[in-house]
N, C-alpha and C. Protein backbone atom coordinates (compact mmCIF):
# COMPACT_ATOMS: atom_id res chain seq x y z
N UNK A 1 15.16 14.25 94.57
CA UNK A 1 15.46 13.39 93.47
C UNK A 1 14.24 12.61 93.03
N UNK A 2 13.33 12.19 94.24
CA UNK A 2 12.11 11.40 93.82
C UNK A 2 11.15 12.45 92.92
N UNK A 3 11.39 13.83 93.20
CA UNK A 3 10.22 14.45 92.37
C UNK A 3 10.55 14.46 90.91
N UNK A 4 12.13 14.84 90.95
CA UNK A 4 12.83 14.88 89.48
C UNK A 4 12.29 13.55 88.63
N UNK A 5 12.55 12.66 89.28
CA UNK A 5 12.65 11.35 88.65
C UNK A 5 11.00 11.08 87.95
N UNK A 6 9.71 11.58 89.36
CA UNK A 6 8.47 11.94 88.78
C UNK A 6 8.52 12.53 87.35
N UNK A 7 8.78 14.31 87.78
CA UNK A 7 8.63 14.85 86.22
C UNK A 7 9.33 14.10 85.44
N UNK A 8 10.40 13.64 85.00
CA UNK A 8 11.02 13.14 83.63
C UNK A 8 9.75 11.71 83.61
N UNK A 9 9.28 10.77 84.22
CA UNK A 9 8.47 10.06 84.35
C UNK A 9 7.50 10.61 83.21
N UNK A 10 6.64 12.04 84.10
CA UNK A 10 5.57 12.76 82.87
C UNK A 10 5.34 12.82 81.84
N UNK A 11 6.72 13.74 81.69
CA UNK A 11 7.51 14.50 80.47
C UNK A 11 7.20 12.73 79.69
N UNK A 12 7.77 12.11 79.79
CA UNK A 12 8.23 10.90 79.03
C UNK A 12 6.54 9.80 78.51
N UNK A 13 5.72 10.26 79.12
CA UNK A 13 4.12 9.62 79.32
C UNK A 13 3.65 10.98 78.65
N UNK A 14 4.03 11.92 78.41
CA UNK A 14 3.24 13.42 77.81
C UNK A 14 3.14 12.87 76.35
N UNK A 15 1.69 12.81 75.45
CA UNK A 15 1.74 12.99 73.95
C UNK A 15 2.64 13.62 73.65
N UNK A 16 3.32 13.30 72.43
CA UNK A 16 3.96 14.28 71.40
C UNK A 16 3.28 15.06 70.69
N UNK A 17 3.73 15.99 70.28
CA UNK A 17 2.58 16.59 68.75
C UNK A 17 2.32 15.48 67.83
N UNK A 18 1.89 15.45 66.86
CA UNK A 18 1.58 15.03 65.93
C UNK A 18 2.03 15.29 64.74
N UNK A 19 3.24 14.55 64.48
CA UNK A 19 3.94 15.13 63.10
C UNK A 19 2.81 14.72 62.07
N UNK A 20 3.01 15.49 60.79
CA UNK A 20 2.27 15.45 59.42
C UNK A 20 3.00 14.39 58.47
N UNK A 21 2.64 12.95 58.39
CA UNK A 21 2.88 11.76 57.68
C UNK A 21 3.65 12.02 56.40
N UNK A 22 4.91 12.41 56.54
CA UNK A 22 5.43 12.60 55.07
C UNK A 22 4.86 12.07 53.52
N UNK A 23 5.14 13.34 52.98
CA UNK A 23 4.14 12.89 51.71
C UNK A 23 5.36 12.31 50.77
N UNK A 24 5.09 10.82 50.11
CA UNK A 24 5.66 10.18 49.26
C UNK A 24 5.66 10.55 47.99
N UNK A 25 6.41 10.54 47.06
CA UNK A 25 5.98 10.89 45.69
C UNK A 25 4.74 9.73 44.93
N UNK A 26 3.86 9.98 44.45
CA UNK A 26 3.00 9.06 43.97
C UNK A 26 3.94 8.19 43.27
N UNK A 27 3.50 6.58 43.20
CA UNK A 27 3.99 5.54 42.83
C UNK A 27 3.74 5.73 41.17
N UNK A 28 4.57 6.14 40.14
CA UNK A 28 4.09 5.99 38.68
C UNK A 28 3.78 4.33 38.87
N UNK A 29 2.62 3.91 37.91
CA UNK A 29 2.15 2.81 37.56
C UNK A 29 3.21 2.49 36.32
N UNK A 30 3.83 0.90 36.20
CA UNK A 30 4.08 0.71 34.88
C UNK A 30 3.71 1.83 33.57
N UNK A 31 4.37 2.09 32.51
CA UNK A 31 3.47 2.01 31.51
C UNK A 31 3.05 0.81 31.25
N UNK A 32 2.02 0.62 30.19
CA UNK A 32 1.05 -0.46 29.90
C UNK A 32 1.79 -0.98 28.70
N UNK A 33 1.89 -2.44 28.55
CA UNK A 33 2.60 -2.46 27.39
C UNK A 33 1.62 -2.81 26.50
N UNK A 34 1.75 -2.44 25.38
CA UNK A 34 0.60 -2.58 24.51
C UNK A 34 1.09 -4.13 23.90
N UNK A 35 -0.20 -4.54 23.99
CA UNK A 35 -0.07 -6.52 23.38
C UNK A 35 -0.31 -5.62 22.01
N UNK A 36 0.95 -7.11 21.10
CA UNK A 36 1.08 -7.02 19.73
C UNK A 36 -0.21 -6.84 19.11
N UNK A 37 -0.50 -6.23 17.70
CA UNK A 37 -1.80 -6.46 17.46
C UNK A 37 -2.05 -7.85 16.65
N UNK A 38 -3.31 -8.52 16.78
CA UNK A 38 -3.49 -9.72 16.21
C UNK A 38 -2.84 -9.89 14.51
N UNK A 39 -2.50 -11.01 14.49
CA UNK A 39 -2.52 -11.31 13.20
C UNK A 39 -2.76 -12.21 12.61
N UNK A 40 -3.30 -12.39 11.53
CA UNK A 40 -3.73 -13.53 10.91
C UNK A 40 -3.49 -13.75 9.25
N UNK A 41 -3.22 -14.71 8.45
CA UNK A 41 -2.69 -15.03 7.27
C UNK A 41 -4.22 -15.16 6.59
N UNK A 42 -3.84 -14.39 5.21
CA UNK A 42 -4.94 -14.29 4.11
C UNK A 42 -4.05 -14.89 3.23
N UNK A 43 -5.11 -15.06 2.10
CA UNK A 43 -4.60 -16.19 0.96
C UNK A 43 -5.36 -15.10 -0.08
N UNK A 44 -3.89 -14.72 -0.94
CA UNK A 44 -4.57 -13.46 -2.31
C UNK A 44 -4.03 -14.56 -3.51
N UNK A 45 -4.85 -15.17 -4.46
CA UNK A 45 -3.98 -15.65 -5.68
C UNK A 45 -2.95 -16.44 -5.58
N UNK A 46 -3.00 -17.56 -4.32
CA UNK A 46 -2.20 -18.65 -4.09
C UNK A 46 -0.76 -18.07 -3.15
N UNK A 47 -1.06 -16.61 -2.83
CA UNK A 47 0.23 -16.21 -2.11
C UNK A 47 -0.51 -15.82 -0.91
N UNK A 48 -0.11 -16.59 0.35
CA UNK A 48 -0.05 -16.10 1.50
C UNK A 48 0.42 -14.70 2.07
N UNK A 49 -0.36 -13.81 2.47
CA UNK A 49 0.06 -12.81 3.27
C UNK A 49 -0.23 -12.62 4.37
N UNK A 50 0.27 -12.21 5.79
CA UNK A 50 -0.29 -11.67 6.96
C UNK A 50 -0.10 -10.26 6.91
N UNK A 51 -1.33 -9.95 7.90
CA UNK A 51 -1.73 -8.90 8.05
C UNK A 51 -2.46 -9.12 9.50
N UNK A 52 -2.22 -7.55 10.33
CA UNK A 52 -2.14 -7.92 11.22
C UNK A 52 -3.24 -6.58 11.60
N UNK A 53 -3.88 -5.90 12.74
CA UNK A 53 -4.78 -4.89 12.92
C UNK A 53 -5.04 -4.81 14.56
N UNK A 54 -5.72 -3.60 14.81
CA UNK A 54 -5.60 -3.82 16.53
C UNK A 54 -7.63 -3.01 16.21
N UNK A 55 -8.52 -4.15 16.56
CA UNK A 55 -10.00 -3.23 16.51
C UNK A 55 -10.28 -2.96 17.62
N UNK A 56 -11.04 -2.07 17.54
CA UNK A 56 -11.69 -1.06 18.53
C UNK A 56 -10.58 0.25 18.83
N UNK A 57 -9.95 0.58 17.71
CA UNK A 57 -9.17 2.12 18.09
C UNK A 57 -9.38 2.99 16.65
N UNK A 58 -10.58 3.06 16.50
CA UNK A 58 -11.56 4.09 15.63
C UNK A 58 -10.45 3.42 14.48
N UNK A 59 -9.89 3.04 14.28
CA UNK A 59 -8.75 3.16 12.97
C UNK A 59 -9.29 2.13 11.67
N UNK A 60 -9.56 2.37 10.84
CA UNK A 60 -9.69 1.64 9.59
C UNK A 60 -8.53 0.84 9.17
N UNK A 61 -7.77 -0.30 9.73
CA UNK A 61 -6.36 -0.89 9.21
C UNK A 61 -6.55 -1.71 7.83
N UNK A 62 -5.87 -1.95 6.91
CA UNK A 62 -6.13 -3.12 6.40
C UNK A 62 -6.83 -3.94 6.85
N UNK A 63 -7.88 -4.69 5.95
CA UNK A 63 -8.33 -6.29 6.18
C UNK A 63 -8.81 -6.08 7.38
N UNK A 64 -9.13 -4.76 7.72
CA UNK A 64 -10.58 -4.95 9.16
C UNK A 64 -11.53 -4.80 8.40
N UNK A 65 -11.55 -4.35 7.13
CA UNK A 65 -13.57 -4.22 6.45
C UNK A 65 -13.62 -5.66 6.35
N UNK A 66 -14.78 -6.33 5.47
CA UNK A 66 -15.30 -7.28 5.30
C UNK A 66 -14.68 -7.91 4.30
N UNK A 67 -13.08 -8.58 4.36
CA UNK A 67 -12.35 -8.70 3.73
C UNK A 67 -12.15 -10.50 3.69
N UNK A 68 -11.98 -11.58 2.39
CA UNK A 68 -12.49 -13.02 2.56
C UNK A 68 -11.16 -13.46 3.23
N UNK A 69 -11.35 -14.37 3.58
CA UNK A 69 -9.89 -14.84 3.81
C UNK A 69 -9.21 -15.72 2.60
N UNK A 70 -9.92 -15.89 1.62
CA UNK A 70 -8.90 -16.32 0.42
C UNK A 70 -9.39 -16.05 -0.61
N UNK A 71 -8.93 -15.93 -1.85
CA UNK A 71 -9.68 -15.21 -3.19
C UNK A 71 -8.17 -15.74 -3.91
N UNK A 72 -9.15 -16.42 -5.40
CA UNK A 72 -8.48 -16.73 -6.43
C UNK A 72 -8.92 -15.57 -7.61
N UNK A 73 -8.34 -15.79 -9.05
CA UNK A 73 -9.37 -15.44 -9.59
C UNK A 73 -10.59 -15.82 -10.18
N UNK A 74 -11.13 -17.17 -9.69
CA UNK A 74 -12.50 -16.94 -9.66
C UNK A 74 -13.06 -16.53 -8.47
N UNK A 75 -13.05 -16.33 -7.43
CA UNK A 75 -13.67 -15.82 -6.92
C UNK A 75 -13.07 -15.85 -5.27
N UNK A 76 -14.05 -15.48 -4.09
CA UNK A 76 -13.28 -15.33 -3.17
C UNK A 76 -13.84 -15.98 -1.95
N UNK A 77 -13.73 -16.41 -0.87
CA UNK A 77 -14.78 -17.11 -0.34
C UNK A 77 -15.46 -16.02 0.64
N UNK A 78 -16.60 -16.51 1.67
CA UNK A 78 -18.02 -15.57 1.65
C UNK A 78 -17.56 -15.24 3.09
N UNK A 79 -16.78 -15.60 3.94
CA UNK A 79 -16.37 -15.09 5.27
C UNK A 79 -15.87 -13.55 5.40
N UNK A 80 -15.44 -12.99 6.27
CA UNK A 80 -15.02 -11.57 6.55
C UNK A 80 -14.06 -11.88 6.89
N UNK A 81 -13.20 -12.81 7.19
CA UNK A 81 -11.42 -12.78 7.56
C UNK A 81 -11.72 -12.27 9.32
N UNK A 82 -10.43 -13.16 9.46
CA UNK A 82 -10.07 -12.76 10.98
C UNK A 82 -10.12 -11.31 11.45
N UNK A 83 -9.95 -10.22 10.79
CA UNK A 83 -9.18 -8.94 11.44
C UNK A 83 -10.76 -7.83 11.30
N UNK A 84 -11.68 -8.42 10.93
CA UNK A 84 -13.25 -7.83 10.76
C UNK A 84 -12.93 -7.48 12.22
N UNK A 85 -13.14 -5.53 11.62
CA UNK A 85 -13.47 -4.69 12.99
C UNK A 85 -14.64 -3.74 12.42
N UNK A 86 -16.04 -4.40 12.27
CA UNK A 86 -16.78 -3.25 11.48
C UNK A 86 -17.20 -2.03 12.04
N UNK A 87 -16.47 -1.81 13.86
CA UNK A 87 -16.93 -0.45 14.27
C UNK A 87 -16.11 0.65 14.03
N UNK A 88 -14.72 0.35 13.75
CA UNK A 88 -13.61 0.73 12.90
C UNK A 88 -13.90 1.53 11.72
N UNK A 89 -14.48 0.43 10.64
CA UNK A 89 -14.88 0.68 9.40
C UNK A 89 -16.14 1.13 8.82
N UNK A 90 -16.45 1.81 8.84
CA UNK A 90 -17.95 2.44 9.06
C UNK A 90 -18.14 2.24 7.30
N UNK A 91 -16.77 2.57 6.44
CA UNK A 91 -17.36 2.86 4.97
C UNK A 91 -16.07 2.28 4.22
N UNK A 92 -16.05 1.13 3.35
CA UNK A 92 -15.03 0.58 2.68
C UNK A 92 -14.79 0.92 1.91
N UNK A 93 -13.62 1.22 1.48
CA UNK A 93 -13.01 2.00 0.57
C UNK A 93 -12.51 0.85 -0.87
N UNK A 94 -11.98 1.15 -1.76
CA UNK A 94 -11.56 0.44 -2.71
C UNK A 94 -10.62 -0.03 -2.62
N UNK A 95 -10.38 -1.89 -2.45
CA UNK A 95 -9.14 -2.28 -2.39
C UNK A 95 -7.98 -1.55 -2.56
N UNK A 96 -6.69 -2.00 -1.45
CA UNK A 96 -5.76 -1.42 -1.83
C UNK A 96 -5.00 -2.26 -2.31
N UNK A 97 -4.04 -2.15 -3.74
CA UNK A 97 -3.84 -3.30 -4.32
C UNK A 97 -1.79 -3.62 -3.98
N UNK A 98 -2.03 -5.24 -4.10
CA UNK A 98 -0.29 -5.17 -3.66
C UNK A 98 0.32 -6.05 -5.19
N UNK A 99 1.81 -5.34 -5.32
CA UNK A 99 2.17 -6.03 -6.74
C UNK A 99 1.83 -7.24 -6.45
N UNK A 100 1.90 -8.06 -7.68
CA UNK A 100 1.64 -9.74 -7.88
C UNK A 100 0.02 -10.04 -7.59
N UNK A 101 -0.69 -8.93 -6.64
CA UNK A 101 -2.56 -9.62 -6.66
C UNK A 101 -3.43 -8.95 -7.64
N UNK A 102 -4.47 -9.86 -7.64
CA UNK A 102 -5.38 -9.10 -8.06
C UNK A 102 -5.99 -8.41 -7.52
N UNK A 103 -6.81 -7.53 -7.57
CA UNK A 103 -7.84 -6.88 -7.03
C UNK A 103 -9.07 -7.57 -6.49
N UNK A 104 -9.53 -7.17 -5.37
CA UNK A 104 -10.04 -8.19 -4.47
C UNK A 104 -11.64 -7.25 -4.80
N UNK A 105 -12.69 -7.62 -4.75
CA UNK A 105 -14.41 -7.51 -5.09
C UNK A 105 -14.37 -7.25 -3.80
N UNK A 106 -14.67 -6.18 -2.81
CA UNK A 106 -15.57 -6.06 -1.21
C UNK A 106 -16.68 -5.91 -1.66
N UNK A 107 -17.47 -5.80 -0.45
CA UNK A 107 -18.93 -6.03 -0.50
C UNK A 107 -19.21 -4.95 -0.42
N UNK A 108 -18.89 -3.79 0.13
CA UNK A 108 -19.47 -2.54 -0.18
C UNK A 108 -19.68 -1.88 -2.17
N UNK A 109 -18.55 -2.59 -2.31
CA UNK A 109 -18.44 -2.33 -3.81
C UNK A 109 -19.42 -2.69 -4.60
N UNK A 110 -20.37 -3.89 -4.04
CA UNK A 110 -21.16 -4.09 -4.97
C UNK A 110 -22.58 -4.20 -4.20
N UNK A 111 -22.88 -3.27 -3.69
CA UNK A 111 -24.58 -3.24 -3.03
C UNK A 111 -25.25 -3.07 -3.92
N UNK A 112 -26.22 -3.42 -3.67
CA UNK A 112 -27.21 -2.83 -4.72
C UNK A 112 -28.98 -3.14 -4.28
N UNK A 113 -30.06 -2.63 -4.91
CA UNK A 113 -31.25 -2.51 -4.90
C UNK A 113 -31.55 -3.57 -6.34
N UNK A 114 -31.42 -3.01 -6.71
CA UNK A 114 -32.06 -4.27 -8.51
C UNK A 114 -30.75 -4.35 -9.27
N UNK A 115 -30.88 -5.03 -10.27
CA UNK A 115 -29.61 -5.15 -11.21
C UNK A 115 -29.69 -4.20 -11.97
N UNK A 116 -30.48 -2.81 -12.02
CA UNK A 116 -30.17 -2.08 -12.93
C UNK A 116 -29.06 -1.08 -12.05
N UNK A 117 -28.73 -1.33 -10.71
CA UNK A 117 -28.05 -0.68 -9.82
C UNK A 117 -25.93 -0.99 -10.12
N UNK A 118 -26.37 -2.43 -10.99
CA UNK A 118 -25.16 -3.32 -11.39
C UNK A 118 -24.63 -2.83 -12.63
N UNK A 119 -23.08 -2.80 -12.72
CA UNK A 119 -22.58 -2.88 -13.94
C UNK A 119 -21.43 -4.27 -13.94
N UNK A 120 -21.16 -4.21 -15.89
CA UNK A 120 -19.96 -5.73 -15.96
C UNK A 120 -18.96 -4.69 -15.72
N UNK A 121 -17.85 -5.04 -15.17
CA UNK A 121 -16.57 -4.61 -15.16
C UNK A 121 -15.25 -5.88 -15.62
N UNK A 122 -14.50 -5.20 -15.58
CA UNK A 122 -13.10 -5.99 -15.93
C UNK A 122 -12.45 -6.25 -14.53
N UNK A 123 -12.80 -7.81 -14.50
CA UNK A 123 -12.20 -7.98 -13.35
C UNK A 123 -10.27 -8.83 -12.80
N UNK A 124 -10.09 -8.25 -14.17
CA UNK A 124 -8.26 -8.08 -14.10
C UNK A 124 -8.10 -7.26 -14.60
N UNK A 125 -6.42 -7.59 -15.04
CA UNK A 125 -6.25 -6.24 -16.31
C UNK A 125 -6.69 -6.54 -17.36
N UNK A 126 -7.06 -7.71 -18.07
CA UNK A 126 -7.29 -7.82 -19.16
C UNK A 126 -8.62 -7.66 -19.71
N UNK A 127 -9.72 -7.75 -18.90
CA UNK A 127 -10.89 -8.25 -19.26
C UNK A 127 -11.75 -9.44 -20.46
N UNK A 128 -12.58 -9.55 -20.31
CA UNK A 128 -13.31 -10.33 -20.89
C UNK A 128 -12.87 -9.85 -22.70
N UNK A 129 -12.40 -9.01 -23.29
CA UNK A 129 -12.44 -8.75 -24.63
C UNK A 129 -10.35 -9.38 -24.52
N UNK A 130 -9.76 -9.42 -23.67
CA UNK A 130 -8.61 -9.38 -23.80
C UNK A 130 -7.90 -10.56 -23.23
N UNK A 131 -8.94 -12.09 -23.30
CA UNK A 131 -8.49 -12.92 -22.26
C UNK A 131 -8.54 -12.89 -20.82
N UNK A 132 -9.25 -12.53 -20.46
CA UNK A 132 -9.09 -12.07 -18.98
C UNK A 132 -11.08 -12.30 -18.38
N UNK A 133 -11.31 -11.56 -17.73
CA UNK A 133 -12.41 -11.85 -16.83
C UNK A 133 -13.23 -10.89 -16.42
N UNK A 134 -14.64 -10.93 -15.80
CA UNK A 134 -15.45 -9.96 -15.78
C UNK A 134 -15.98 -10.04 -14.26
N UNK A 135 -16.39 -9.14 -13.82
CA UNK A 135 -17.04 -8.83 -12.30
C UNK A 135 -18.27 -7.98 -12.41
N UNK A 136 -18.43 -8.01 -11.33
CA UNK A 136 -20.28 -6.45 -11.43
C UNK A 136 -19.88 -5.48 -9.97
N UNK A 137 -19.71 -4.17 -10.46
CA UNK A 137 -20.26 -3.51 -9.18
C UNK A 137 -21.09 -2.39 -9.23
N UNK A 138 -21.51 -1.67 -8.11
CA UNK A 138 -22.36 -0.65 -8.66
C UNK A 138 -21.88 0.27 -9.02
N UNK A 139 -22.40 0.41 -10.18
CA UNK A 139 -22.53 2.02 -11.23
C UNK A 139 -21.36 2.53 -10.69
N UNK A 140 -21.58 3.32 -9.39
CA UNK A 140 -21.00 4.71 -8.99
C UNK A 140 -19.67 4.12 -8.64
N UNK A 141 -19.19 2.96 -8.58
CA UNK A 141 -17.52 2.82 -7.89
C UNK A 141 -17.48 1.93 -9.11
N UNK A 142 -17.48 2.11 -10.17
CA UNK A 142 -17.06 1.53 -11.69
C UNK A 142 -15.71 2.71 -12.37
N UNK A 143 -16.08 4.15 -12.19
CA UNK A 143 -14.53 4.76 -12.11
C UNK A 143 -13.64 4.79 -11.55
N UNK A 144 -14.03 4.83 -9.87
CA UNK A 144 -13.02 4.09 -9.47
C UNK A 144 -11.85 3.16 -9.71
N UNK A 145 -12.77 2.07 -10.10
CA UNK A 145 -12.38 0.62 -10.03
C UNK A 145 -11.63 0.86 -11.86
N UNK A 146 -11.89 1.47 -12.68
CA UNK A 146 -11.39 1.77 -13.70
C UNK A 146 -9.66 2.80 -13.51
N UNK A 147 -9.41 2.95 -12.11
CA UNK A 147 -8.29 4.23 -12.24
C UNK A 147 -7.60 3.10 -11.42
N UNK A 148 -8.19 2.36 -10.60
CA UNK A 148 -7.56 1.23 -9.57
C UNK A 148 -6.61 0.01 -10.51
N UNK A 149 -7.26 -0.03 -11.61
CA UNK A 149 -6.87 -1.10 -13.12
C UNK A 149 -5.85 -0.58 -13.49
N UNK A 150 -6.12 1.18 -14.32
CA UNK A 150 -4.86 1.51 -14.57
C UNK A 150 -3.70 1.49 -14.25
N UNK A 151 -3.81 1.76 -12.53
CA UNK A 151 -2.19 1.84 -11.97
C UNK A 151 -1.76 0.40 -11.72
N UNK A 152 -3.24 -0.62 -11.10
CA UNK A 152 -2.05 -1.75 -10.95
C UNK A 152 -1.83 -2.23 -12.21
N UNK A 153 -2.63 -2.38 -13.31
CA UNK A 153 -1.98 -2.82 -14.70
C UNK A 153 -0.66 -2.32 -15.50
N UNK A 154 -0.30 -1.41 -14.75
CA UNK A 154 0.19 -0.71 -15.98
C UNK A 154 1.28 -1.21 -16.36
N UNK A 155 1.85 -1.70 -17.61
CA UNK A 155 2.88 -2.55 -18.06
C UNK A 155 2.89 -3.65 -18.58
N UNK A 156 1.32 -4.19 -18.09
CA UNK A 156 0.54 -5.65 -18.08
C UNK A 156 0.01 -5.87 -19.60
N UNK A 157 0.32 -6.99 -20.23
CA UNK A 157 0.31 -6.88 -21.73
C UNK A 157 -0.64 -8.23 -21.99
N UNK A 158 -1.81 -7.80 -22.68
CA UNK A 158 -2.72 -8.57 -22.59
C UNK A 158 -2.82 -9.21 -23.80
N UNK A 159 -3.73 -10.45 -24.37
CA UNK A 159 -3.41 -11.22 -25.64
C UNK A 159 -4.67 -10.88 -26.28
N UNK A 160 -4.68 -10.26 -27.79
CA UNK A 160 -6.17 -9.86 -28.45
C UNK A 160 -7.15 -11.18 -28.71
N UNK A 161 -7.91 -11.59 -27.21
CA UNK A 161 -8.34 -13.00 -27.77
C UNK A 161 -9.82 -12.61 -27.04
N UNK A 162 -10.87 -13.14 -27.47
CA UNK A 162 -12.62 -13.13 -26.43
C UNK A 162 -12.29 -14.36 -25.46
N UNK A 163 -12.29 -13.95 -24.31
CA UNK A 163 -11.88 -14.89 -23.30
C UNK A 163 -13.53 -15.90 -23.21
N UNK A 164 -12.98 -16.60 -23.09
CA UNK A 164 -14.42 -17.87 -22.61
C UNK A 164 -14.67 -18.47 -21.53
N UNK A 165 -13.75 -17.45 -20.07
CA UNK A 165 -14.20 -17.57 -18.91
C UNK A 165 -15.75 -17.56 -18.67
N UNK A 166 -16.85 -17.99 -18.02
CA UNK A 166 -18.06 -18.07 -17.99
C UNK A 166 -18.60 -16.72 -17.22
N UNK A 167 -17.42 -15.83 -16.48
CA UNK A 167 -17.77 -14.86 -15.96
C UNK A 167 -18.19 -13.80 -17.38
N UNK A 168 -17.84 -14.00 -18.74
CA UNK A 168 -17.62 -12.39 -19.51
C UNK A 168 -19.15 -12.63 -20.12
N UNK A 169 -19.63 -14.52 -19.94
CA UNK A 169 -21.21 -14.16 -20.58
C UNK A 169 -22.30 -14.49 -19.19
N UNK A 170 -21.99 -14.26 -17.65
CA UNK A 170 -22.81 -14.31 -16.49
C UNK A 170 -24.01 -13.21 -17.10
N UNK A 171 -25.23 -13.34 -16.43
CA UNK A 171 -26.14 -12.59 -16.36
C UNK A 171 -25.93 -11.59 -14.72
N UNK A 172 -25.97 -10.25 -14.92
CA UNK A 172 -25.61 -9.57 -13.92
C UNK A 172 -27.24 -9.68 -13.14
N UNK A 173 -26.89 -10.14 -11.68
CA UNK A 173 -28.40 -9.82 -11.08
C UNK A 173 -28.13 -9.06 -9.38
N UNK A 174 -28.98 -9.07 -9.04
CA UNK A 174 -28.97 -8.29 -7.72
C UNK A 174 -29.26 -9.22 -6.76
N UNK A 175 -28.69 -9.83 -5.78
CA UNK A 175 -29.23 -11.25 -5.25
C UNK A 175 -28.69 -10.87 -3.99
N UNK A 176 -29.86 -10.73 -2.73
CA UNK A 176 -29.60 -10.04 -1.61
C UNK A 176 -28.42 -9.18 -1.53
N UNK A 177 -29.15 -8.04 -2.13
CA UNK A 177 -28.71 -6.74 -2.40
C UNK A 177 -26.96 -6.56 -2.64
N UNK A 178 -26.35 -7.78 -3.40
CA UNK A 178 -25.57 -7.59 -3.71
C UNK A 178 -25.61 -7.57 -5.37
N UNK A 179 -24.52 -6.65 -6.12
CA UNK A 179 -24.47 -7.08 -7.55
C UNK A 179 -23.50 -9.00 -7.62
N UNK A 180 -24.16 -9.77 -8.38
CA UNK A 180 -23.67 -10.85 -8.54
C UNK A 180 -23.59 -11.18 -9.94
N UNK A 181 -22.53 -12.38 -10.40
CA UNK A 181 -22.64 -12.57 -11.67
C UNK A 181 -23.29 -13.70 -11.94
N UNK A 182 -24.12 -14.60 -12.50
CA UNK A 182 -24.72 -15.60 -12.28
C UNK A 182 -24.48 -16.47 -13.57
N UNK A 183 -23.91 -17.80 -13.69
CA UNK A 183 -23.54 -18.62 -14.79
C UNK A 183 -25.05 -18.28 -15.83
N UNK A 184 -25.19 -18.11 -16.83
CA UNK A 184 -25.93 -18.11 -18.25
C UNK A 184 -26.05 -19.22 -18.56
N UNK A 185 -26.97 -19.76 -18.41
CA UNK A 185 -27.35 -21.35 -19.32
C UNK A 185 -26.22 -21.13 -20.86
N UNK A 186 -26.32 -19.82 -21.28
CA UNK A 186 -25.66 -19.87 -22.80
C UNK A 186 -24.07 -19.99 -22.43
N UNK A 187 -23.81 -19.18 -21.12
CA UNK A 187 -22.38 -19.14 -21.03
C UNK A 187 -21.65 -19.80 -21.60
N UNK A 188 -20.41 -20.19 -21.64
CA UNK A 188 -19.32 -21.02 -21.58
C UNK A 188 -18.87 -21.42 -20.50
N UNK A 189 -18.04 -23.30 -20.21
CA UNK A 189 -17.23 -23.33 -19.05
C UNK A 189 -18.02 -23.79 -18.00
């Protein structure tokens, strides 16, 4: 009995094999929740809008080019707005226009080298011959900006009058390489 009692002793002190650590299914991670994208309120023609954009995902959104954060129609102020993603936007395209605004001037629209690079444009629907107002951009996005008029004007009924906003007699100049309109000693206003 003392030897029995030995071996089971052994037996019981003997390593086991070595089982193989069951394999778990990998832990899925959360998905990631994507944070809202920023947003921030622009001011078009006394009407508040937000607009909102997510930069750095190659995407061109609204109001990521070099877009002001408020614009009347005289003019717009000189900042880029909150939602400036210029690695996004490599090349600005021509406002996209919403009923009730005007059409907003970007800065790509009006680069330029000298003022012979500048043209006057109509910078509503009406222009400077129709009560209305004048802008400059270069030459080559002047058809554009002429097909951009048509659609948002269309319906828009203008009064046969020579407007005497001071923009329709500005001198067009090129002033760090932008087209600008510059008050005329002769102007009006």
């Amino acid at each position: 009995m003392g030897l029995l009692f030995l071996l089971l002793l052994i037996a019981a002190c003997k390593p086991t094999e070595q089982q193989a650590p069951v394999q778990q299914p990998p832990v899925e991670a959360p998905a990631p929740t994507t944070a809202p994208a920023p947003c921030f309120d622009y001011t078009r023609n006394g009407v508040v809008e937000q607009h909102c954009a997510v930069c750095g995902n190659n995407v061109c959104e609204p109001f990521e080019t070099c877009t002001a954060s408020s614009c009347t129609p005289e003019g717009c102020t000189r900042d880029c707005g909150q939602l400036y993603c210029e690695k996004d936007c490599a090349q600005e395209d021509l406002p996209i226009l919403k009923p009730g605004t005007l059409p907003e001037i970007t800065a790509s629209i009006r680069t330029c080298n000298t003022a012979a690079d500048c043209m006057r444009v109509k910078a509503d629907c009406c222009g400077c011959t129709m009560g209305g107002q004048a802008a400059t951009f270069t030459k080559k996005y002047v058809p554009d900006w002429e097909k951009t008029l048509d659609v948002k004007c269309e319906g828009v009924a203008c009064i046969a009058v020579m407007s005497n906003h001071w923009s329709c007699f500005a001198d067009i100049k090129c002033i760090k390489n932008k087209c600008t309109l510059v008050r005329s000693e002769m102007g009006s206003g």
